[in-house]
PDB file of N, CA and C in Angstrom:
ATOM      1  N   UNK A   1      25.103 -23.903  17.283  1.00  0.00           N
ATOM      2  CA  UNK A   1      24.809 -22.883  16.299  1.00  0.00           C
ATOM      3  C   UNK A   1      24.411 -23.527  14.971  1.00  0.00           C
ATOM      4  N   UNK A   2      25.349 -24.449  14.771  1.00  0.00           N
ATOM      5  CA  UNK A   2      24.900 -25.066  13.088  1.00  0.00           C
ATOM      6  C   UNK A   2      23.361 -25.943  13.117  1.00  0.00           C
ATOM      7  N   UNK A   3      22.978 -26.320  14.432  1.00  0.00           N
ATOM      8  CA  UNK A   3      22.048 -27.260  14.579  1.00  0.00           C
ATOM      9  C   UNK A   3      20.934 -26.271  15.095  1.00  0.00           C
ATOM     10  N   UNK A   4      20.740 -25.211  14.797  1.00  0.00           N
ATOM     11  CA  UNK A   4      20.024 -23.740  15.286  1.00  0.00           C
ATOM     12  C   UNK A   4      20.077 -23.291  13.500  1.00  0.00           C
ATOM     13  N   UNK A   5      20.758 -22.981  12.817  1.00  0.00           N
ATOM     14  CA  UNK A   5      20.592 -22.892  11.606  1.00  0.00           C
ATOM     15  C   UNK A   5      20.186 -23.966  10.435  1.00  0.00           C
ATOM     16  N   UNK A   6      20.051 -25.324  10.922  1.00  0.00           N
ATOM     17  CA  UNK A   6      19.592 -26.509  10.674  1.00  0.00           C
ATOM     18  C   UNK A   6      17.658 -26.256  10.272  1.00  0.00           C
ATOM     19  N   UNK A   7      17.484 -26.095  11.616  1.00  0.00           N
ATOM     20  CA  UNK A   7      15.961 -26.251  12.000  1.00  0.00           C
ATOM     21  C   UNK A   7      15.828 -24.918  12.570  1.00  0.00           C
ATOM     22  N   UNK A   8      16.339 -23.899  12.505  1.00  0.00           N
ATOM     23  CA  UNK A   8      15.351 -22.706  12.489  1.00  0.00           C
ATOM     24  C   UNK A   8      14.657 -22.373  11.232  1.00  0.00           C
ATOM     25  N   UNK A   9      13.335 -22.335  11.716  1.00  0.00           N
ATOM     26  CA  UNK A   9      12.250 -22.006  10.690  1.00  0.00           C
ATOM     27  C   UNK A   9      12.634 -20.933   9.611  1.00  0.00           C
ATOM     28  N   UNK A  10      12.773 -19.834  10.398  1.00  0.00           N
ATOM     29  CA  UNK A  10      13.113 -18.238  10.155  1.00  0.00           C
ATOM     30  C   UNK A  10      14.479 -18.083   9.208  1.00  0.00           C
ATOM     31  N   UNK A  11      15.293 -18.999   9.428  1.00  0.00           N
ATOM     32  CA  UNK A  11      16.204 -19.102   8.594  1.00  0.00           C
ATOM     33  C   UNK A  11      16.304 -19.028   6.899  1.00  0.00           C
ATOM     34  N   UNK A  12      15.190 -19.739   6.359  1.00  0.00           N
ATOM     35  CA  UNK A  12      14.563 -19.258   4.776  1.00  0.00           C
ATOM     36  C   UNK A  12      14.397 -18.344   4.663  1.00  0.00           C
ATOM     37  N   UNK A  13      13.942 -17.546   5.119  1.00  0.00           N
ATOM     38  CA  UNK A  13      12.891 -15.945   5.138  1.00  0.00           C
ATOM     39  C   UNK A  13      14.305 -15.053   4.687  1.00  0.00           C
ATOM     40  N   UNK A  14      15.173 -15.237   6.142  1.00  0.00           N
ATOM     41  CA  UNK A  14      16.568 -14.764   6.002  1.00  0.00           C
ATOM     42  C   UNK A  14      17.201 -15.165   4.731  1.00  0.00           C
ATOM     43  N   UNK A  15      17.894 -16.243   4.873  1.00  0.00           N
ATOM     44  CA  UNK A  15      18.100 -16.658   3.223  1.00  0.00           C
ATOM     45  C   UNK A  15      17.462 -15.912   1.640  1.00  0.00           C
ATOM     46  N   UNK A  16      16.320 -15.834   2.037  1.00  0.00           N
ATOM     47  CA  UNK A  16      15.236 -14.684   0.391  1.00  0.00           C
ATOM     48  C   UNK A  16      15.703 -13.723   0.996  1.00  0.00           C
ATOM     49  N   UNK A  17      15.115 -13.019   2.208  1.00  0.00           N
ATOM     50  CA  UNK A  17      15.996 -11.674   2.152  1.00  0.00           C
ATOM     51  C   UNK A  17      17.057 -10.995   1.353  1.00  0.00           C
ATOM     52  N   UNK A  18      18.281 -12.163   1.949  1.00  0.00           N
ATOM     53  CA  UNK A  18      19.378 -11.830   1.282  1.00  0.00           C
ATOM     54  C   UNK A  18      19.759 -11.780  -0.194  1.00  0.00           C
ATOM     55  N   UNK A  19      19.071 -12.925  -0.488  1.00  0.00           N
ATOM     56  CA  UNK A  19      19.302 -13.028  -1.354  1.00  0.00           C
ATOM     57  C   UNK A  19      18.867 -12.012  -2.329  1.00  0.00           C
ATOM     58  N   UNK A  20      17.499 -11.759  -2.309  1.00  0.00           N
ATOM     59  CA  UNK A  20      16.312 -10.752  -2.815  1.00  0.00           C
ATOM     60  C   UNK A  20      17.178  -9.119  -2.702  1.00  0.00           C
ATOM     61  N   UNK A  21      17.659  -8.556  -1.845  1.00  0.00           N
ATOM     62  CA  UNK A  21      18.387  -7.135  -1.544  1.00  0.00           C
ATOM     63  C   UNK A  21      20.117  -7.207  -2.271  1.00  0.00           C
ATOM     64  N   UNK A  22      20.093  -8.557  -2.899  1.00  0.00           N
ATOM     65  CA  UNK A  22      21.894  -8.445  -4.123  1.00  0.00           C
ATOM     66  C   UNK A  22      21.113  -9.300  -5.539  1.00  0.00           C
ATOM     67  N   UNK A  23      19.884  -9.351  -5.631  1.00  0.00           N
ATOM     68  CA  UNK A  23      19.091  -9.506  -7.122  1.00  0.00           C
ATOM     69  C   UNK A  23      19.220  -8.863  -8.418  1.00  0.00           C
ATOM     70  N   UNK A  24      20.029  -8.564  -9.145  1.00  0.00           N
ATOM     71  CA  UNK A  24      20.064  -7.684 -10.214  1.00  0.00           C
ATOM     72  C   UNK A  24      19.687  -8.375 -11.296  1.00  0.00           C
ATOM     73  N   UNK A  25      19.058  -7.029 -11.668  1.00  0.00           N
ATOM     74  CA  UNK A  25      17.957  -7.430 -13.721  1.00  0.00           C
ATOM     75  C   UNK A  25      19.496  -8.180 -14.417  1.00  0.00           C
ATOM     76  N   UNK A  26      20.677  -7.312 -13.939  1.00  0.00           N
ATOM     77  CA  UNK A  26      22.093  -7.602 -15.166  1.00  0.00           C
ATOM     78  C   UNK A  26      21.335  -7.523 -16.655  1.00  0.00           C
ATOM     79  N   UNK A  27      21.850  -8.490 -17.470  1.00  0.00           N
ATOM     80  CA  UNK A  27      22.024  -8.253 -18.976  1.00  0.00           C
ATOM     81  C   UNK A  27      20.461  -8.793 -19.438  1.00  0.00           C
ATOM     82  N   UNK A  28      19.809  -9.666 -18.532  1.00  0.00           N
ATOM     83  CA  UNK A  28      18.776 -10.458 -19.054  1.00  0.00           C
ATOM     84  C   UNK A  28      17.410  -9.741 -18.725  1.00  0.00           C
ATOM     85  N   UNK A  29      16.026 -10.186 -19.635  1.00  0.00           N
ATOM     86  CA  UNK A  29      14.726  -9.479 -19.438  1.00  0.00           C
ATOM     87  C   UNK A  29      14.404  -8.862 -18.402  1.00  0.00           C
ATOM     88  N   UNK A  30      13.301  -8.239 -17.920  1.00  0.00           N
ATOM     89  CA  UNK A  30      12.855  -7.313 -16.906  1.00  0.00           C
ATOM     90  C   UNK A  30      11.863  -9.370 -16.695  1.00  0.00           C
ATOM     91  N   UNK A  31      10.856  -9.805 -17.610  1.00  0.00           N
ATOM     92  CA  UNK A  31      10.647 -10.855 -17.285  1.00  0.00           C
ATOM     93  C   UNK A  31      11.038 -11.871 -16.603  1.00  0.00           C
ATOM     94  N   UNK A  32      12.791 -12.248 -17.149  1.00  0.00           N
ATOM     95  CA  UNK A  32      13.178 -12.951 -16.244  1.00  0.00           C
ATOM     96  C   UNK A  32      13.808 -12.878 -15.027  1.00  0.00           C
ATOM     97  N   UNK A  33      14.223 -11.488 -14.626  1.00  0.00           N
ATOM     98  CA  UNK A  33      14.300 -10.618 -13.635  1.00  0.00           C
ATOM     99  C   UNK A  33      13.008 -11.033 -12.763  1.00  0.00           C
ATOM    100  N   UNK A  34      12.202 -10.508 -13.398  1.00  0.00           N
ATOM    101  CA  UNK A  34      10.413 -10.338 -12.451  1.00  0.00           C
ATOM    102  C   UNK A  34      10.068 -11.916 -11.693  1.00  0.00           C
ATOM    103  N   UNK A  35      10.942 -12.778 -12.638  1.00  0.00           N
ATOM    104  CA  UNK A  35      10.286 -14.588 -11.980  1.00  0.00           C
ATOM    105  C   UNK A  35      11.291 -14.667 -10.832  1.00  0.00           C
ATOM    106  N   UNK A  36      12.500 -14.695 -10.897  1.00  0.00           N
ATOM    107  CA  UNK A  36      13.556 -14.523 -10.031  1.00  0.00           C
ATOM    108  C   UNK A  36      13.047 -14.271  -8.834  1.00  0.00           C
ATOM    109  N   UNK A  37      12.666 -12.433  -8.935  1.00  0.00           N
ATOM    110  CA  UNK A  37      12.153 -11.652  -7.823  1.00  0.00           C
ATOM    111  C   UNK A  37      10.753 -12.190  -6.995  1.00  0.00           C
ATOM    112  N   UNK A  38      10.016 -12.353  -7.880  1.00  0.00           N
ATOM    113  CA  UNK A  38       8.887 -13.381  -7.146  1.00  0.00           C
ATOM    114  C   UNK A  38       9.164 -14.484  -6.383  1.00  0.00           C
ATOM    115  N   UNK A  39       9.853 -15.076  -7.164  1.00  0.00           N
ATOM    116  CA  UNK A  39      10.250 -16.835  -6.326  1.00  0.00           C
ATOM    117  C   UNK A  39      11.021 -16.428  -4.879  1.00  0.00           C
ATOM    118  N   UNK A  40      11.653 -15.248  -4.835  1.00  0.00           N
ATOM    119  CA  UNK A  40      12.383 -15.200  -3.466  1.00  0.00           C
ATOM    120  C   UNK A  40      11.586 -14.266  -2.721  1.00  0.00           C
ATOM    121  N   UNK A  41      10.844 -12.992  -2.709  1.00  0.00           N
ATOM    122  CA  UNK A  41       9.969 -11.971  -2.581  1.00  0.00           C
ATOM    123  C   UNK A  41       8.634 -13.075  -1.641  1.00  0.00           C
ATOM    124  N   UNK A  42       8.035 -13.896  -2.907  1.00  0.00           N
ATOM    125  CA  UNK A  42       7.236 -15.242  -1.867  1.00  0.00           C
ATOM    126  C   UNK A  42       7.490 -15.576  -0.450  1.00  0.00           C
ATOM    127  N   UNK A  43       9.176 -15.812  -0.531  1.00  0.00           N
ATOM    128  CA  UNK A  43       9.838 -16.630   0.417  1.00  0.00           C
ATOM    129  C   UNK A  43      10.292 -15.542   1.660  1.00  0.00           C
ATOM    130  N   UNK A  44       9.759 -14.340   1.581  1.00  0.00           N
ATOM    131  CA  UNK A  44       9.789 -12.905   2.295  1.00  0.00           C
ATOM    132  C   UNK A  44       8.598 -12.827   3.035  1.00  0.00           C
ATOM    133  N   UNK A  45       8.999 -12.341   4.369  1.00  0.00           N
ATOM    134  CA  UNK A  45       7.764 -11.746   4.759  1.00  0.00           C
ATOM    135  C   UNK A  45       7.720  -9.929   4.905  1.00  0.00           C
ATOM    136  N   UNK A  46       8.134  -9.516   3.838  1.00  0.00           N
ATOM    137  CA  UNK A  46       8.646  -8.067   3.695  1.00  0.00           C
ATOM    138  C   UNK A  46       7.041  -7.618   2.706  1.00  0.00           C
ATOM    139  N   UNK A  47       6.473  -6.469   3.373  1.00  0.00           N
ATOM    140  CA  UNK A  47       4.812  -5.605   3.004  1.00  0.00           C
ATOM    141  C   UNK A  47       5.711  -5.621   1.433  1.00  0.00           C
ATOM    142  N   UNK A  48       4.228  -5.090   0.836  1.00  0.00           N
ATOM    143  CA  UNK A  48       4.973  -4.766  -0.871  1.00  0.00           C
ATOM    144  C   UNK A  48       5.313  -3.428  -0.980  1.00  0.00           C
ATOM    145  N   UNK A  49       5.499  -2.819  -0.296  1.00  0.00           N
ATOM    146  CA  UNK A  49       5.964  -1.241  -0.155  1.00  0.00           C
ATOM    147  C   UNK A  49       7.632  -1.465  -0.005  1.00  0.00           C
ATOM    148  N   UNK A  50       8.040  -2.102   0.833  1.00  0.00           N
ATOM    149  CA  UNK A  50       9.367  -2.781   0.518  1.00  0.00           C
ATOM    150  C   UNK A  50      10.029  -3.936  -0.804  1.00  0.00           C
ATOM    151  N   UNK A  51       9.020  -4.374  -1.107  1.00  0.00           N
ATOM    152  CA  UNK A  51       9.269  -5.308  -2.547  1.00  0.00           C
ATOM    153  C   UNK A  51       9.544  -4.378  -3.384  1.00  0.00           C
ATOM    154  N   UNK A  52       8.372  -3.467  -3.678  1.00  0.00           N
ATOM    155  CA  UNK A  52       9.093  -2.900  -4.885  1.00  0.00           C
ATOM    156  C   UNK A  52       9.718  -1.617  -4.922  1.00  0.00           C
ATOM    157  N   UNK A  53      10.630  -1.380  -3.739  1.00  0.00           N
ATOM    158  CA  UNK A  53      11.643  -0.239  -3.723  1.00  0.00           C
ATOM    159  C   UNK A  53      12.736  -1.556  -3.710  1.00  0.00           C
ATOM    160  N   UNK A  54      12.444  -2.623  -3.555  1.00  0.00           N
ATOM    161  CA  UNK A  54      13.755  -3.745  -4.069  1.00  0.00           C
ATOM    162  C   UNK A  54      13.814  -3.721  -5.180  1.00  0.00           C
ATOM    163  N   UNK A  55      12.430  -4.292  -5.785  1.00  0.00           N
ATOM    164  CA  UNK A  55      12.356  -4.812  -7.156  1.00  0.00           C
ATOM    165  C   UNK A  55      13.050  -3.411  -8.331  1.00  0.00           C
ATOM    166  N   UNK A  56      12.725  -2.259  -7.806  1.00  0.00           N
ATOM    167  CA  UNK A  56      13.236  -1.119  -8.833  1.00  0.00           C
ATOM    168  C   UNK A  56      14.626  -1.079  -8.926  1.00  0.00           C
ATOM    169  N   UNK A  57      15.378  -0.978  -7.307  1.00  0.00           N
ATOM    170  CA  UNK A  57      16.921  -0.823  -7.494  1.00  0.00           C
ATOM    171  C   UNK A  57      17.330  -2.157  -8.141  1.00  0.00           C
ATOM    172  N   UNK A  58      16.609  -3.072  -8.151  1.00  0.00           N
ATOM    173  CA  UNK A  58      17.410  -4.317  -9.149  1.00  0.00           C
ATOM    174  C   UNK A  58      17.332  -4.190 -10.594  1.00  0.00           C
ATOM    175  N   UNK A  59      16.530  -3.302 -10.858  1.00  0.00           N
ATOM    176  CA  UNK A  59      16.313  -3.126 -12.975  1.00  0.00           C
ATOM    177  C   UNK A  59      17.415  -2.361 -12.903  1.00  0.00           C
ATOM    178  N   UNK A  60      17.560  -2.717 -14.031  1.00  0.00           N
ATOM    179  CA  UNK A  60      18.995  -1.893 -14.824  1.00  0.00           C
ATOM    180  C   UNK A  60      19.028  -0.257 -14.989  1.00  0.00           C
ATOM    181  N   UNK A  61      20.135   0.105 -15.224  1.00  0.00           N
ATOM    182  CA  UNK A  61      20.281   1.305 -14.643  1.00  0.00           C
ATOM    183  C   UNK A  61      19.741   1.848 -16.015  1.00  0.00           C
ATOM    184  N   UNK A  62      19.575   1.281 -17.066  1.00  0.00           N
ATOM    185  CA  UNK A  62      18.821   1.892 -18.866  1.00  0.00           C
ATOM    186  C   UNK A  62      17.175   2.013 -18.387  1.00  0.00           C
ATOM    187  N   UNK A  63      16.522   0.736 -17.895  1.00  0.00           N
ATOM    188  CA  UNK A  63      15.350   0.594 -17.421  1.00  0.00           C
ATOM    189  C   UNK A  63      14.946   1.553 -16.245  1.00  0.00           C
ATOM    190  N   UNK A  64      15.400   1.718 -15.461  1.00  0.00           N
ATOM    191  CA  UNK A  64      15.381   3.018 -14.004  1.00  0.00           C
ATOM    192  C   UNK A  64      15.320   4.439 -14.536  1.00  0.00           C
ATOM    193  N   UNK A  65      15.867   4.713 -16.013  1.00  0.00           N
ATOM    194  CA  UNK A  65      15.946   6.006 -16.667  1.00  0.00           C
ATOM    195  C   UNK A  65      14.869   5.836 -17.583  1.00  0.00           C
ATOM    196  N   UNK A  66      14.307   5.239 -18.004  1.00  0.00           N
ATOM    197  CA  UNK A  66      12.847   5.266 -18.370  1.00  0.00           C
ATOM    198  C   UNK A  66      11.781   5.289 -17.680  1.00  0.00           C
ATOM    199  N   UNK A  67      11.903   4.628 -16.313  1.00  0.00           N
ATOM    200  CA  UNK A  67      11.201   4.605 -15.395  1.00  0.00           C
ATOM    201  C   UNK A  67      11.004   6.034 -14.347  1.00  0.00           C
ATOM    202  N   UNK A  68      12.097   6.858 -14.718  1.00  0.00           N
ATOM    203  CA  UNK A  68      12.227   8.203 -13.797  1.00  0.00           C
ATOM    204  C   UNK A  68      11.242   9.068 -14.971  1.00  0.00           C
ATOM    205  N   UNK A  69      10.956   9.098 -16.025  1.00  0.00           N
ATOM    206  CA  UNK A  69      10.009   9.736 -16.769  1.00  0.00           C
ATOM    207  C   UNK A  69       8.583   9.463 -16.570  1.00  0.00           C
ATOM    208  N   UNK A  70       8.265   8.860 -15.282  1.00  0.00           N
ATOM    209  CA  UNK A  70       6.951   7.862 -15.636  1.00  0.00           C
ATOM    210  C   UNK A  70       6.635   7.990 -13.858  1.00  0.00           C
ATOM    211  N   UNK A  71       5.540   7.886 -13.748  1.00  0.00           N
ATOM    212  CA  UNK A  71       4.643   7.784 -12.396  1.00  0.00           C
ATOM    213  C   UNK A  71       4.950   6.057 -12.285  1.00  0.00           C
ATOM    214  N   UNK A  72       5.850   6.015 -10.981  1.00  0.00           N
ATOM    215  CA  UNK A  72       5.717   4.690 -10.558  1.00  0.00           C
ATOM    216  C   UNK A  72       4.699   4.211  -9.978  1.00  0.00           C
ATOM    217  N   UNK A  73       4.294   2.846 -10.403  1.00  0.00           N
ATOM    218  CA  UNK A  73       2.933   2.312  -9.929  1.00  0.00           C
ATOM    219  C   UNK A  73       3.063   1.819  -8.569  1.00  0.00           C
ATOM    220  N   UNK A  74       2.180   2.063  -8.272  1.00  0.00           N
ATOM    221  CA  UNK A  74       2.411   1.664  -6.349  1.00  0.00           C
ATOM    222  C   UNK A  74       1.964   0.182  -5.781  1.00  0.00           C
ATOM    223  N   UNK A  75       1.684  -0.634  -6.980  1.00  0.00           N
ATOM    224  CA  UNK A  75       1.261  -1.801  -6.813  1.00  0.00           C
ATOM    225  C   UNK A  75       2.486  -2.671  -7.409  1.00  0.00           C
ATOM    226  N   UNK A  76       3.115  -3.652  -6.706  1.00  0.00           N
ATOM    227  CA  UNK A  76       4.173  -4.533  -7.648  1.00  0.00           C
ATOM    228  C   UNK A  76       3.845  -4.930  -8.854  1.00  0.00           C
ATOM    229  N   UNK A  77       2.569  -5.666  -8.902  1.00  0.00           N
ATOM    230  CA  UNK A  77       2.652  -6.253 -10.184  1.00  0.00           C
ATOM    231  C   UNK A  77       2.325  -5.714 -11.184  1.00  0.00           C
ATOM    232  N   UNK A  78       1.272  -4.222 -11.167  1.00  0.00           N
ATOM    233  CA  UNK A  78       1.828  -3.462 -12.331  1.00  0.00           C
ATOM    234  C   UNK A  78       3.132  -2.491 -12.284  1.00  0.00           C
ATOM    235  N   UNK A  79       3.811  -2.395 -11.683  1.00  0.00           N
ATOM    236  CA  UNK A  79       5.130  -1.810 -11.682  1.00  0.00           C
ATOM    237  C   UNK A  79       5.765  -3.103 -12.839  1.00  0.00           C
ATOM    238  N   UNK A  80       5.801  -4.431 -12.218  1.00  0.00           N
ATOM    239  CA  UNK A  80       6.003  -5.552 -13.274  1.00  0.00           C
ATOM    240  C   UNK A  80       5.703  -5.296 -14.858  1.00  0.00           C
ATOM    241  N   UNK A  81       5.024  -4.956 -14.464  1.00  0.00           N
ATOM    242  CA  UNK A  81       4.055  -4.955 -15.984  1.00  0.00           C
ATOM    243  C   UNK A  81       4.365  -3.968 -16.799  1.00  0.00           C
ATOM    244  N   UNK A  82       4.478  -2.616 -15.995  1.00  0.00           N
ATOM    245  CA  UNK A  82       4.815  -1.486 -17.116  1.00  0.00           C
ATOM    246  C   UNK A  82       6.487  -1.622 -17.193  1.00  0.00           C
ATOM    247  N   UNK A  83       7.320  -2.177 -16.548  1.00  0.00           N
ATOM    248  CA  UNK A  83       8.692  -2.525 -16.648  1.00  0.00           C
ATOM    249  C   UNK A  83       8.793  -3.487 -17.383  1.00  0.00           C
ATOM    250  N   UNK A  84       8.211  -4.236 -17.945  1.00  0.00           N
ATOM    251  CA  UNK A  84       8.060  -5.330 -18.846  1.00  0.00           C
ATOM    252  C   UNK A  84       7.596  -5.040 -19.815  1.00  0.00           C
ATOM    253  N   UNK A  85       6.732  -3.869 -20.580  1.00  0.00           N
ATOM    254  CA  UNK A  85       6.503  -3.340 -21.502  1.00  0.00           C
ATOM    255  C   UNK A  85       7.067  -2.565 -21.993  1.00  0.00           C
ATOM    256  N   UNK A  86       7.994  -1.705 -21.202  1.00  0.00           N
ATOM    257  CA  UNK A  86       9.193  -0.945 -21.315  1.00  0.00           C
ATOM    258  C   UNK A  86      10.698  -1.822 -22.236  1.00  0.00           C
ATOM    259  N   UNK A  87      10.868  -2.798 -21.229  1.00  0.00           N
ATOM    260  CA  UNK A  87      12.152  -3.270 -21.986  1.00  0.00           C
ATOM    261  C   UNK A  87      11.628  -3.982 -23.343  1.00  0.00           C
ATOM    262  N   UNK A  88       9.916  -4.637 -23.366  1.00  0.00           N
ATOM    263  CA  UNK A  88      10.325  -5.169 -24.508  1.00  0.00           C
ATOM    264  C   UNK A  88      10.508  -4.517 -25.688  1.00  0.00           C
ATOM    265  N   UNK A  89       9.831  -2.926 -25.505  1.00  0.00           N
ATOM    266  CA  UNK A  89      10.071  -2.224 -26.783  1.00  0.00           C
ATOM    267  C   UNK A  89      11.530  -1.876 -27.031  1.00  0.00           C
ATOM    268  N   UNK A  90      12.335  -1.563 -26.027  1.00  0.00           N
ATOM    269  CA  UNK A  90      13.559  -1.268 -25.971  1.00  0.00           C
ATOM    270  C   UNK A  90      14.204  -2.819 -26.837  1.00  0.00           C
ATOM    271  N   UNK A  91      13.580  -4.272 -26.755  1.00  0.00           N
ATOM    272  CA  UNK A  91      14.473  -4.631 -27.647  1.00  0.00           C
ATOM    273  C   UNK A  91      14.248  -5.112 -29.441  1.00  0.00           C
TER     274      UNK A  91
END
């Protein structure tokens, strides 16, 4: 088993998964949130229709209530973008 989790390929993918679905914005930028989410999201082989129903439940629950006033963008990286223009006015 350990020598199956060694050298299975598939094993990374798993690893971002996990990691990627317990990702939270917490206290810091939607920016540095957004690099986080990329670097493991990459390491996914999950469509972007699943990225960014991740990427949303990980922004903060202040950011998600600005975001419920607003047409979510159906593309990640402007979802990125208008969530990143959002918090910076907020600070």
């Amino acid at each position: 088993r350990q020598l199956l989790m060694v050298f299975d390929p598939s094993t990374p993918h798993r690893t971002a998964a996990a990691d990627l679905l317990c990702l939270r914005q917490g206290g810091r930028s939607v920016s540095a949130y957004a690099v986080e989410f990329r670097t493991l999201a990459a390491n996914t082989r999950w469509p972007e229709e699943a990225q960014i129903d991740v990427f949303l439940r990980g922004l903060s629950s202040t950011l998600k209530d600005e975001l419920a006033a607003r047409e979510v963008p159906e593309d990640l990286e402007e979802l990125i973008e208008l969530a990143t223009r959002i918090d910076r006015r907020r600070m």
